[in-house]
PDB file of N, CA and C in Angstrom:
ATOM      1  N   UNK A   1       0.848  -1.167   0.000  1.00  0.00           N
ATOM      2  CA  UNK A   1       0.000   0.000   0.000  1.00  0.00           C
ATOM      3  C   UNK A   1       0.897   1.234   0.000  1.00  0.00           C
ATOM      4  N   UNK A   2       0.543   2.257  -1.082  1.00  0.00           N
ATOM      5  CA  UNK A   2       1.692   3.483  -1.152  1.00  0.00           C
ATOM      6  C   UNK A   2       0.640   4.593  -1.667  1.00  0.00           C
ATOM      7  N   UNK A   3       0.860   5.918  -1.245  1.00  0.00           N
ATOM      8  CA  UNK A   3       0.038   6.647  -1.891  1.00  0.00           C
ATOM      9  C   UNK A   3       1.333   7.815  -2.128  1.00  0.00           C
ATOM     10  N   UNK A   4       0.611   8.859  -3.141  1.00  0.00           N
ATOM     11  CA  UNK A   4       1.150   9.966  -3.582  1.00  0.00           C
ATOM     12  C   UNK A   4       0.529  11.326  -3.079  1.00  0.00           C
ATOM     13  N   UNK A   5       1.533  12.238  -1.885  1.00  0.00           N
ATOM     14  CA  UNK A   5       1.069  13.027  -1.475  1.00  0.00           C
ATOM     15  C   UNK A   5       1.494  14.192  -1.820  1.00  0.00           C
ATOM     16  N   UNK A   6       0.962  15.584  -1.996  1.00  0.00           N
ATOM     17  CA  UNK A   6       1.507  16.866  -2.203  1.00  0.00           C
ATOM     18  C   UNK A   6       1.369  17.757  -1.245  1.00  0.00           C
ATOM     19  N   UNK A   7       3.162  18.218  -0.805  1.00  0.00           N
ATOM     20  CA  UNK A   7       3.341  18.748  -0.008  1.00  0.00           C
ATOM     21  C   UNK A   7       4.509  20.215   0.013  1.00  0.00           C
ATOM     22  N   UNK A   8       3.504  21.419   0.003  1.00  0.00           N
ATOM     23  CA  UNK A   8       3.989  22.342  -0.233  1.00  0.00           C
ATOM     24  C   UNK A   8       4.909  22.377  -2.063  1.00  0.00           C
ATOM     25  N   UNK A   9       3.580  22.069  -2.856  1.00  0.00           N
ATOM     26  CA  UNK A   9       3.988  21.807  -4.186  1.00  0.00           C
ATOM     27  C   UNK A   9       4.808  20.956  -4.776  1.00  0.00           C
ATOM     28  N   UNK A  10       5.047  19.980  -4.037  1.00  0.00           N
ATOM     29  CA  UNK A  10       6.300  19.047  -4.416  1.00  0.00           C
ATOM     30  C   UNK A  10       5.179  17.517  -4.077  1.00  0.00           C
ATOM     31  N   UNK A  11       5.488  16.818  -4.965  1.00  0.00           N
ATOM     32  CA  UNK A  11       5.098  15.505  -5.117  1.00  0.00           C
ATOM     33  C   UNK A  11       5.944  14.183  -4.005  1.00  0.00           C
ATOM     34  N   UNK A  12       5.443  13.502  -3.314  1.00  0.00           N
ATOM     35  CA  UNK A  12       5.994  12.300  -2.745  1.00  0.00           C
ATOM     36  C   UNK A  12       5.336  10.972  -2.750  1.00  0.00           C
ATOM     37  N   UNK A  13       6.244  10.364  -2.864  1.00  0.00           N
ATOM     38  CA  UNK A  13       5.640   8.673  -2.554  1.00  0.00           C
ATOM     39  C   UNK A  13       6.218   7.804  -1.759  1.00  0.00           C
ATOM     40  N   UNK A  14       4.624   7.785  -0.940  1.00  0.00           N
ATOM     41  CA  UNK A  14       4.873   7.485   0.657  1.00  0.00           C
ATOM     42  C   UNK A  14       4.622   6.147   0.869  1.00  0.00           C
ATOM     43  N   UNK A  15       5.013   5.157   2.143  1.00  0.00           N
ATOM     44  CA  UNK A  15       4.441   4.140   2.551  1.00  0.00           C
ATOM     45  C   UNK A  15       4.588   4.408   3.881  1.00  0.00           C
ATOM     46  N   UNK A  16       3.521   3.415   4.544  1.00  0.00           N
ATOM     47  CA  UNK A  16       3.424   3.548   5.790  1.00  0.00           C
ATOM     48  C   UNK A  16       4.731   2.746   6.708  1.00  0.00           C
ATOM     49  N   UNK A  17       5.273   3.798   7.917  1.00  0.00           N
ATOM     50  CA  UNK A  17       6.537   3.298   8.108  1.00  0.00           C
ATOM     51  C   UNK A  17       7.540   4.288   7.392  1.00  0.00           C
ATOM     52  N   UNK A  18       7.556   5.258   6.318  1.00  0.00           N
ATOM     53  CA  UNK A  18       8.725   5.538   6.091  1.00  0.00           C
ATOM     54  C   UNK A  18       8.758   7.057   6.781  1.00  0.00           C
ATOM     55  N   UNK A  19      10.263   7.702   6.482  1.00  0.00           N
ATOM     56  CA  UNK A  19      10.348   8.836   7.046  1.00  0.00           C
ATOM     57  C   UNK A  19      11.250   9.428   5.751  1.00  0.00           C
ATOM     58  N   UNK A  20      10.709  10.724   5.622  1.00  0.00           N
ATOM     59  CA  UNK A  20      11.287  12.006   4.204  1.00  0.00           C
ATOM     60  C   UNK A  20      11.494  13.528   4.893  1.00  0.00           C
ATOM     61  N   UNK A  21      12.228  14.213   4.233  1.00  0.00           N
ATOM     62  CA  UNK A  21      12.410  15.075   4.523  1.00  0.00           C
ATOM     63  C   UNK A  21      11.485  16.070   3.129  1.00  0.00           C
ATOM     64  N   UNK A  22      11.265  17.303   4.075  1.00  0.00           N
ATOM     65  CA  UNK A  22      10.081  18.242   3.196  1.00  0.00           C
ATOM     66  C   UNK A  22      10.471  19.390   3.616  1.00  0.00           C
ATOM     67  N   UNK A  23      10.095  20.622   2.605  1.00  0.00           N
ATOM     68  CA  UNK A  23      11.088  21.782   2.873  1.00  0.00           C
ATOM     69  C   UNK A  23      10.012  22.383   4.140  1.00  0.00           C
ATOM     70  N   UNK A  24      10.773  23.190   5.112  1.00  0.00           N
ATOM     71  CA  UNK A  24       9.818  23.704   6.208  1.00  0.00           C
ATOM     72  C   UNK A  24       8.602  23.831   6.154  1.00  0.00           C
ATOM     73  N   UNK A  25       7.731  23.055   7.590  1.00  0.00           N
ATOM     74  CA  UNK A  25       6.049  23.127   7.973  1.00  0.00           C
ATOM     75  C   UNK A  25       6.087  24.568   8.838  1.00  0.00           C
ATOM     76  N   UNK A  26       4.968  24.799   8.792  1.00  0.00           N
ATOM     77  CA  UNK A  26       4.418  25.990   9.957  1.00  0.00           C
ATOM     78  C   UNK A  26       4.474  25.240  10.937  1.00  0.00           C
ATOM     79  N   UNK A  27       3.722  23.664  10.972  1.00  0.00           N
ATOM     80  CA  UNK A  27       3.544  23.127  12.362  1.00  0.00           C
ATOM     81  C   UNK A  27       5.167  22.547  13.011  1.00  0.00           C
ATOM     82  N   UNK A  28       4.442  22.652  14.338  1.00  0.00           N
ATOM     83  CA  UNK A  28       5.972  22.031  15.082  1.00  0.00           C
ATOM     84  C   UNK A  28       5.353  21.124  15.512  1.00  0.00           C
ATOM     85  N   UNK A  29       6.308  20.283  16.405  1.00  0.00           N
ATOM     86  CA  UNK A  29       6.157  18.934  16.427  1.00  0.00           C
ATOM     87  C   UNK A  29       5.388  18.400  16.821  1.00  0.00           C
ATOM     88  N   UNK A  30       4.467  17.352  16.595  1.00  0.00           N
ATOM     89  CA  UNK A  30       2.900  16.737  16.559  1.00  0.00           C
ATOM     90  C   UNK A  30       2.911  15.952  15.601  1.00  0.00           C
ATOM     91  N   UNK A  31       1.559  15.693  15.512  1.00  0.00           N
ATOM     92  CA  UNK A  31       1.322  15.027  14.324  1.00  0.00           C
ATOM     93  C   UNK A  31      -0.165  15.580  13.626  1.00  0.00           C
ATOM     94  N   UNK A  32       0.073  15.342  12.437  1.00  0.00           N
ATOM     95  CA  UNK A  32      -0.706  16.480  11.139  1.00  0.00           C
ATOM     96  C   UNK A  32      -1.445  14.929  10.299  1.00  0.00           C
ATOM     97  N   UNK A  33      -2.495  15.681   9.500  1.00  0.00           N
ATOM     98  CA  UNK A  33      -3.064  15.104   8.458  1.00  0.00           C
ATOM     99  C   UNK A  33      -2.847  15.549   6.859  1.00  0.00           C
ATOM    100  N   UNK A  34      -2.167  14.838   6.405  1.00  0.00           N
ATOM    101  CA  UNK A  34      -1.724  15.026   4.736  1.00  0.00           C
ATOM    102  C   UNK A  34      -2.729  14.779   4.116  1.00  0.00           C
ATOM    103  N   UNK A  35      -3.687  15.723   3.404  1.00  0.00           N
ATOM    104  CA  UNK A  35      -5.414  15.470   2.985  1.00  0.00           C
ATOM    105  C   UNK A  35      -5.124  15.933   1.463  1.00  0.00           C
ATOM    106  N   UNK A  36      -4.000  16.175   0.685  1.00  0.00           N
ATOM    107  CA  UNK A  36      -3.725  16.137  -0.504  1.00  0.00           C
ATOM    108  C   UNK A  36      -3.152  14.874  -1.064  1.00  0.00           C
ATOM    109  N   UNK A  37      -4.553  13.582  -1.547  1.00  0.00           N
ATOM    110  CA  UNK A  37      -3.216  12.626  -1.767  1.00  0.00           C
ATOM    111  C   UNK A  37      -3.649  12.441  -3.356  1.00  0.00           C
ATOM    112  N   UNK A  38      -2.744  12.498  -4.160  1.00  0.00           N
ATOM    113  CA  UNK A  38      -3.022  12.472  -5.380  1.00  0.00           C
ATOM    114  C   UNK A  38      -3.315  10.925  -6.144  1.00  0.00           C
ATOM    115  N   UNK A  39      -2.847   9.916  -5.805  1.00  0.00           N
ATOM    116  CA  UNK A  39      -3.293   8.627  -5.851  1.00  0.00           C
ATOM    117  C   UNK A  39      -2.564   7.496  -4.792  1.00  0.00           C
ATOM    118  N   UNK A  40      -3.622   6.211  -4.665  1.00  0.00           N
ATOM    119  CA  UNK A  40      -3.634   5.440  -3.944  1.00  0.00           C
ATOM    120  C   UNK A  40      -3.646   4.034  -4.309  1.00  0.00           C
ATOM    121  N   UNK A  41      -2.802   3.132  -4.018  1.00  0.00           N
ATOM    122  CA  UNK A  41      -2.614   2.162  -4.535  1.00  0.00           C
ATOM    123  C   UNK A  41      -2.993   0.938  -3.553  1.00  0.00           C
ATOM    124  N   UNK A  42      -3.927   0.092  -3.332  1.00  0.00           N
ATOM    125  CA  UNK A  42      -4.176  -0.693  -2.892  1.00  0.00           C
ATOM    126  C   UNK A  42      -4.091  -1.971  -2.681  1.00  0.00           C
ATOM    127  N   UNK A  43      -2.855  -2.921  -2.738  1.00  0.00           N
ATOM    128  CA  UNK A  43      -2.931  -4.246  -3.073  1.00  0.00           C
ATOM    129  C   UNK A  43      -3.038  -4.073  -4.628  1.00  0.00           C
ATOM    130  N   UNK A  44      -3.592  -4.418  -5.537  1.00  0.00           N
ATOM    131  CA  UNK A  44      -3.747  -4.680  -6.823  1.00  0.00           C
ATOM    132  C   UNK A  44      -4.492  -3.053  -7.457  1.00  0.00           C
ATOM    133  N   UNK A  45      -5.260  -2.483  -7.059  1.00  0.00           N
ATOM    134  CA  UNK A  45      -6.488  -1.435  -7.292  1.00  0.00           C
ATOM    135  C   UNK A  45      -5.098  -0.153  -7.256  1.00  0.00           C
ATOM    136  N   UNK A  46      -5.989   0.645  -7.944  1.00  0.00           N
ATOM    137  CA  UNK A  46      -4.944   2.093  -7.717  1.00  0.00           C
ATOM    138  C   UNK A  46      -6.279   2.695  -8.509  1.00  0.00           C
ATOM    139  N   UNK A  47      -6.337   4.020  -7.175  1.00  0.00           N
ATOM    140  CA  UNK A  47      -7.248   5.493  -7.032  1.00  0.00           C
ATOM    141  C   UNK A  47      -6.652   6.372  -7.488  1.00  0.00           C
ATOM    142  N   UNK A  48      -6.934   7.214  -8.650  1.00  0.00           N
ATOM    143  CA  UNK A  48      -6.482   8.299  -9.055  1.00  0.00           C
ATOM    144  C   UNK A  48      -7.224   9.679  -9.164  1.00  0.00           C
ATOM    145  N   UNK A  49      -6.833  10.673  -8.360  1.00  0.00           N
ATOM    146  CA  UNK A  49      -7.955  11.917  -7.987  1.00  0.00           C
ATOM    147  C   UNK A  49      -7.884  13.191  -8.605  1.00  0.00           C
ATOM    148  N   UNK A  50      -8.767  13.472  -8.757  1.00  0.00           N
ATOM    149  CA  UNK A  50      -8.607  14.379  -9.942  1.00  0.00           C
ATOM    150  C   UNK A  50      -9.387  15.763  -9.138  1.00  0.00           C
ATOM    151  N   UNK A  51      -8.584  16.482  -8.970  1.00  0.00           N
ATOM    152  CA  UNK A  51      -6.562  16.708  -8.427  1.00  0.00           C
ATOM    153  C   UNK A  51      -6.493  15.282  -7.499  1.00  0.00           C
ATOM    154  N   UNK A  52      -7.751  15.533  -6.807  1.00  0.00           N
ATOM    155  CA  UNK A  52      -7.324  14.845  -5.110  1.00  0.00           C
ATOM    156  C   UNK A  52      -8.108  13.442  -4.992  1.00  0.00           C
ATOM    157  N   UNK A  53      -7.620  12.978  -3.828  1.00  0.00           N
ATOM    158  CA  UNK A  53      -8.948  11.928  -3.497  1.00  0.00           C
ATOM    159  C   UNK A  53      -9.314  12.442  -2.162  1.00  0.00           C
ATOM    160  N   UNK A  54     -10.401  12.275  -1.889  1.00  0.00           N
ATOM    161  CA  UNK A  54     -11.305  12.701  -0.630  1.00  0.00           C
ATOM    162  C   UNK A  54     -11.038  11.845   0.263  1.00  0.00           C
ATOM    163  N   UNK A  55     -11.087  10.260   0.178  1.00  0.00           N
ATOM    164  CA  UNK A  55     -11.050   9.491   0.711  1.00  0.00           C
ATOM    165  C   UNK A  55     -10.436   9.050   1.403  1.00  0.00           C
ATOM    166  N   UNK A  56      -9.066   9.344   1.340  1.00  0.00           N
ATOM    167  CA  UNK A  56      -8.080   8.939   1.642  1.00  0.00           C
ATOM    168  C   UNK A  56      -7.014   9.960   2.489  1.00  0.00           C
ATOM    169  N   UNK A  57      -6.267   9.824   3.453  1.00  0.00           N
ATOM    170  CA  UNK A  57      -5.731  10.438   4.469  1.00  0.00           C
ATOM    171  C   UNK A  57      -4.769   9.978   4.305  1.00  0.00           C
ATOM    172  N   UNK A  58      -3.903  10.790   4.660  1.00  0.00           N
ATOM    173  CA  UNK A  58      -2.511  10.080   5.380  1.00  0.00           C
ATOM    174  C   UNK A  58      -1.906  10.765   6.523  1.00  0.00           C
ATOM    175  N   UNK A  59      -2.039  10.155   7.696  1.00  0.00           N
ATOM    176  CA  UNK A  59      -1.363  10.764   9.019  1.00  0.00           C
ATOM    177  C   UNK A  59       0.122  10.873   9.032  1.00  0.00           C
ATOM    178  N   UNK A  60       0.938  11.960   9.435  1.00  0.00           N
ATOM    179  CA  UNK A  60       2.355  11.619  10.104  1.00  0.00           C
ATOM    180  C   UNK A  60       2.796  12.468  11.033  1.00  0.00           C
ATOM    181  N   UNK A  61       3.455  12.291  11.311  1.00  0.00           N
ATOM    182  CA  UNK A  61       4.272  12.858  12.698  1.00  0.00           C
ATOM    183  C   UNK A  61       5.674  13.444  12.185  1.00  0.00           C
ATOM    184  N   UNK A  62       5.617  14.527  12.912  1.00  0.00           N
ATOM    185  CA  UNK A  62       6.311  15.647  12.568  1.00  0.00           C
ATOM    186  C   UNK A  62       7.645  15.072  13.712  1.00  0.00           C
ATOM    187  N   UNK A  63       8.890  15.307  13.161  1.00  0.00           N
ATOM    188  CA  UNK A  63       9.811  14.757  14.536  1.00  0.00           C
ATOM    189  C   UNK A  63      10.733  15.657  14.714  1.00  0.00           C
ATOM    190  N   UNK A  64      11.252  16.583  13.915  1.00  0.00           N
ATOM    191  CA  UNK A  64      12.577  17.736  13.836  1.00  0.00           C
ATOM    192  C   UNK A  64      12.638  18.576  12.493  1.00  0.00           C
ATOM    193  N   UNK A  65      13.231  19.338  13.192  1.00  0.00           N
ATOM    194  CA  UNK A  65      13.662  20.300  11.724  1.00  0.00           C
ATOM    195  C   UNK A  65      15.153  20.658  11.756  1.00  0.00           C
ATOM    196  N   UNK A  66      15.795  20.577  10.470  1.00  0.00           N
ATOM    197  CA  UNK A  66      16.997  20.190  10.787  1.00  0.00           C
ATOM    198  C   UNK A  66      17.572  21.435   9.302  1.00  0.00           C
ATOM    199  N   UNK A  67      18.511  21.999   9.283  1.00  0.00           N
ATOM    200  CA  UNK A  67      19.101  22.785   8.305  1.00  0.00           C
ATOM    201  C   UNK A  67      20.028  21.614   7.266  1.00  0.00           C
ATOM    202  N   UNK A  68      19.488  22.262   5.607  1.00  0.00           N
ATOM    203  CA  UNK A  68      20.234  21.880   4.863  1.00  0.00           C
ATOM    204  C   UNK A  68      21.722  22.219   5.310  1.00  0.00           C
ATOM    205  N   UNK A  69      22.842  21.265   4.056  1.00  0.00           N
ATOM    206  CA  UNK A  69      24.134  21.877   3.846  1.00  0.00           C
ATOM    207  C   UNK A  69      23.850  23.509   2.907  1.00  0.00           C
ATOM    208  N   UNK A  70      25.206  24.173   3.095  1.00  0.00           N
ATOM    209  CA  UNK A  70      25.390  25.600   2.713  1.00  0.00           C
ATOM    210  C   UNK A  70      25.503  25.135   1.179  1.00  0.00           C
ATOM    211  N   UNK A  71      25.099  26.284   0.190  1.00  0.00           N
ATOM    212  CA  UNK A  71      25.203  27.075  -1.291  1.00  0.00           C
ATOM    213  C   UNK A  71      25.525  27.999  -0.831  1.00  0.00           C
ATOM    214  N   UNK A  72      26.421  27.773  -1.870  1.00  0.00           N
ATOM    215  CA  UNK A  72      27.571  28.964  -2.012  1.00  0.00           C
ATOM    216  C   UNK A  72      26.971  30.054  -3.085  1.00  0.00           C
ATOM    217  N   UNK A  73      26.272  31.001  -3.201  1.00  0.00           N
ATOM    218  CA  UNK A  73      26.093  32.033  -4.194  1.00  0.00           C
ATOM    219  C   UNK A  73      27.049  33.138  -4.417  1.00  0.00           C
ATOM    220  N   UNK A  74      28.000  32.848  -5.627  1.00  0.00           N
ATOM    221  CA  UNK A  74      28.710  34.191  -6.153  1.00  0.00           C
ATOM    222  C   UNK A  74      28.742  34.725  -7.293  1.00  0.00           C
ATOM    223  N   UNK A  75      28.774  35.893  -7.459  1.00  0.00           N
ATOM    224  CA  UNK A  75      28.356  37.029  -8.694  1.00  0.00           C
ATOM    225  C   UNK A  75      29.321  37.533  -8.863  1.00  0.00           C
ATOM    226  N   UNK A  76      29.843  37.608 -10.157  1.00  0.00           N
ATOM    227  CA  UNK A  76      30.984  38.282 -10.688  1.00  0.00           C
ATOM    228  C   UNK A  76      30.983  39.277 -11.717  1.00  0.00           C
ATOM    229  N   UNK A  77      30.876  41.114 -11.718  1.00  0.00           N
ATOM    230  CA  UNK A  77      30.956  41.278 -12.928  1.00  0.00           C
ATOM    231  C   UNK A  77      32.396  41.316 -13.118  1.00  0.00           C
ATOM    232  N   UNK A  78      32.953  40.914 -14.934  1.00  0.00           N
ATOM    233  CA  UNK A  78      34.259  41.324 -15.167  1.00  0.00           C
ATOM    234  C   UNK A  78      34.401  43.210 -15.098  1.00  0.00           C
ATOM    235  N   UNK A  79      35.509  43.719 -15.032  1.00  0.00           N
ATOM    236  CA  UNK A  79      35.932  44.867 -15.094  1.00  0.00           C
ATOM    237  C   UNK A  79      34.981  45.885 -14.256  1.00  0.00           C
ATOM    238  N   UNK A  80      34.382  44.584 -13.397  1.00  0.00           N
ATOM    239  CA  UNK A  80      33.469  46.633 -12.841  1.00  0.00           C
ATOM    240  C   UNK A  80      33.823  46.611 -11.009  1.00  0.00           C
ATOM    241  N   UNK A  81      34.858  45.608 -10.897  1.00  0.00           N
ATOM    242  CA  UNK A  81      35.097  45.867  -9.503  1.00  0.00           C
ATOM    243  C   UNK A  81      34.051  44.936  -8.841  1.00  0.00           C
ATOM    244  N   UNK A  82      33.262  44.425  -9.239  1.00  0.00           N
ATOM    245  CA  UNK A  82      32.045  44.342  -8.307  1.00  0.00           C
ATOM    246  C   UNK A  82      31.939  43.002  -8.271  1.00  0.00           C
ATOM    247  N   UNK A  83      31.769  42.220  -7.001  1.00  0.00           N
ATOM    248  CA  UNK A  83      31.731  40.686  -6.329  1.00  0.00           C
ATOM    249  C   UNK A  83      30.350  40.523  -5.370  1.00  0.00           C
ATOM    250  N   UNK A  84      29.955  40.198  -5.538  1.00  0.00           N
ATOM    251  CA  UNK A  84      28.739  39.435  -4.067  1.00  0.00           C
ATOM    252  C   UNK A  84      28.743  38.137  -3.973  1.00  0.00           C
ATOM    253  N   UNK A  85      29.021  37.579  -2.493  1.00  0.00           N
ATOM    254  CA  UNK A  85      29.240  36.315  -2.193  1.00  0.00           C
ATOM    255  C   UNK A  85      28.134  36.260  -0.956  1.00  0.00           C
ATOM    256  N   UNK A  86      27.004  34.632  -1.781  1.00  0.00           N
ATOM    257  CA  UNK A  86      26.220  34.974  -0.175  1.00  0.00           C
ATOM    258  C   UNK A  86      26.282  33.352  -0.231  1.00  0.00           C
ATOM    259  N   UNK A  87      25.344  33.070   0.836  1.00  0.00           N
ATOM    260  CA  UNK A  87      25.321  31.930   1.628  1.00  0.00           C
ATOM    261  C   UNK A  87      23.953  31.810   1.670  1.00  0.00           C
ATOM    262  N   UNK A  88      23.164  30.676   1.716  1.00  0.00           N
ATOM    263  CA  UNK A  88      22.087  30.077   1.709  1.00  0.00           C
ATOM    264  C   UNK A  88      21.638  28.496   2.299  1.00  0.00           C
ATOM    265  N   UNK A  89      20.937  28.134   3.276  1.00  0.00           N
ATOM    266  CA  UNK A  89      20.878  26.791   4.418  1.00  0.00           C
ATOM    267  C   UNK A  89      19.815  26.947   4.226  1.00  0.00           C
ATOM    268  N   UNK A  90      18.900  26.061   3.718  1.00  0.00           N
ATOM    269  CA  UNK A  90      17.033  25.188   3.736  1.00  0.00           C
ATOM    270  C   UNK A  90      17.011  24.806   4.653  1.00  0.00           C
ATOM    271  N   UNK A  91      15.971  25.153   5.446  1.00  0.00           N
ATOM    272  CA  UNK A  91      15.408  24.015   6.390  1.00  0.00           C
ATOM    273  C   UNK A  91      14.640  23.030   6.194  1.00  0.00           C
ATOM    274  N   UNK A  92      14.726  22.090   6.387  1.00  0.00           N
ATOM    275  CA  UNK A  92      13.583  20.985   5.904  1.00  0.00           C
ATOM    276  C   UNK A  92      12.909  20.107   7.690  1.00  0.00           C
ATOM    277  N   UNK A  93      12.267  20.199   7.210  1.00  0.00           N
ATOM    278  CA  UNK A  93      11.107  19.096   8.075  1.00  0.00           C
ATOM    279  C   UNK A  93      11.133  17.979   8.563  1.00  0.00           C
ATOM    280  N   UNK A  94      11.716  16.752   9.443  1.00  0.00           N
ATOM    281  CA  UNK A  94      12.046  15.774   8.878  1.00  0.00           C
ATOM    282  C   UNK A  94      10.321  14.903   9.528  1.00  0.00           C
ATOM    283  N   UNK A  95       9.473  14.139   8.497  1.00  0.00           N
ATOM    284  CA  UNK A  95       8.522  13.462   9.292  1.00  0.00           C
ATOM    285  C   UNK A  95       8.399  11.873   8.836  1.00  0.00           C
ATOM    286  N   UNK A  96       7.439  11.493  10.020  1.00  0.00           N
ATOM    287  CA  UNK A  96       7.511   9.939  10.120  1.00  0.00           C
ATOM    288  C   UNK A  96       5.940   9.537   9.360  1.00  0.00           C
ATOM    289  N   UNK A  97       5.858   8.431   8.325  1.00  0.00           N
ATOM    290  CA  UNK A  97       4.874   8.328   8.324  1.00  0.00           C
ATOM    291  C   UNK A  97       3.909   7.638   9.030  1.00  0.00           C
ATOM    292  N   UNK A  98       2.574   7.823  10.081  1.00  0.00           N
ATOM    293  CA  UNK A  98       2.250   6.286  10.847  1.00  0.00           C
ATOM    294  C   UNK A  98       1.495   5.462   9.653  1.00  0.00           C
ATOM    295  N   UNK A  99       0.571   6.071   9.200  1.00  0.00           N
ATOM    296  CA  UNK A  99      -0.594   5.438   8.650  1.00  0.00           C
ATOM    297  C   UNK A  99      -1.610   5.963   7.215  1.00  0.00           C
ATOM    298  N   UNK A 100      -1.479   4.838   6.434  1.00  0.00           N
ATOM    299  CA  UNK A 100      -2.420   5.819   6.013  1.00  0.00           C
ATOM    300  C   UNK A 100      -3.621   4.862   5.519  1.00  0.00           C
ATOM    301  N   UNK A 101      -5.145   5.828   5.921  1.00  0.00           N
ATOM    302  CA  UNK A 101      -6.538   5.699   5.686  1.00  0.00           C
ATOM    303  C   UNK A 101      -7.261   5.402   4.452  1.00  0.00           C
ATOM    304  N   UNK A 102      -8.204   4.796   4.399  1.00  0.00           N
ATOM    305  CA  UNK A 102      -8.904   4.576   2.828  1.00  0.00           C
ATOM    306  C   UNK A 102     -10.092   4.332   3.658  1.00  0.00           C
ATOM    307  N   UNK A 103     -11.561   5.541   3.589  1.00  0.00           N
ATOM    308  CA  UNK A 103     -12.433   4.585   3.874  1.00  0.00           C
ATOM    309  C   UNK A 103     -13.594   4.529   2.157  1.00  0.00           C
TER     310      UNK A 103
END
């Protein structure tokens, strides 16, 4: 059993039991309902929702938030003197999946 969830515009494919990282939630740590699942695969059957399926849930638990590694951003013009060097760290989300619903 695996479904396909969308989260903060980015596509995943989940099973119950796994754990992914997702770019920063508003929520802190708890556990949330993923109610965007774009399809669901059942043993043999597979639900496809158009966008969504209603039916179907997927719970997980939120466990840490943890900072990407650094990007390096640098800008160079030739001949005009001019350099900018910046730095940039994502935070991402890290969550657990428990379960997920079909009724």
């Amino acid at each position: 059993m695996f479904a396909i969830v969308e989260i903060k515009d980015k596509q995943y494919l989940v099973k119950e039991g796994d754990s992914l990282e997702v770019e920063r939630l508003e929520e802190k740590e708890g556990n949330i309902i993923l109610n965007k699942v774009l399809l669901f695969s059942l043993d043999d059957k597979v639900y496809i929702g158009k966008p969504y399926l209603d039916n179907v849930k997927v719970e997980a638990q939120i466990k840490k938030e943890k900072k990407g590694e650094k990007i390096i951003i640098y800008k160079y013009r030739r001949r005009k003197k001019s350099r900018l060097k910046k730095g940039h760290r994502q935070i991402y989300t890290s969550l657990l999946i428990s379960k997920i619903t079909h009724s």
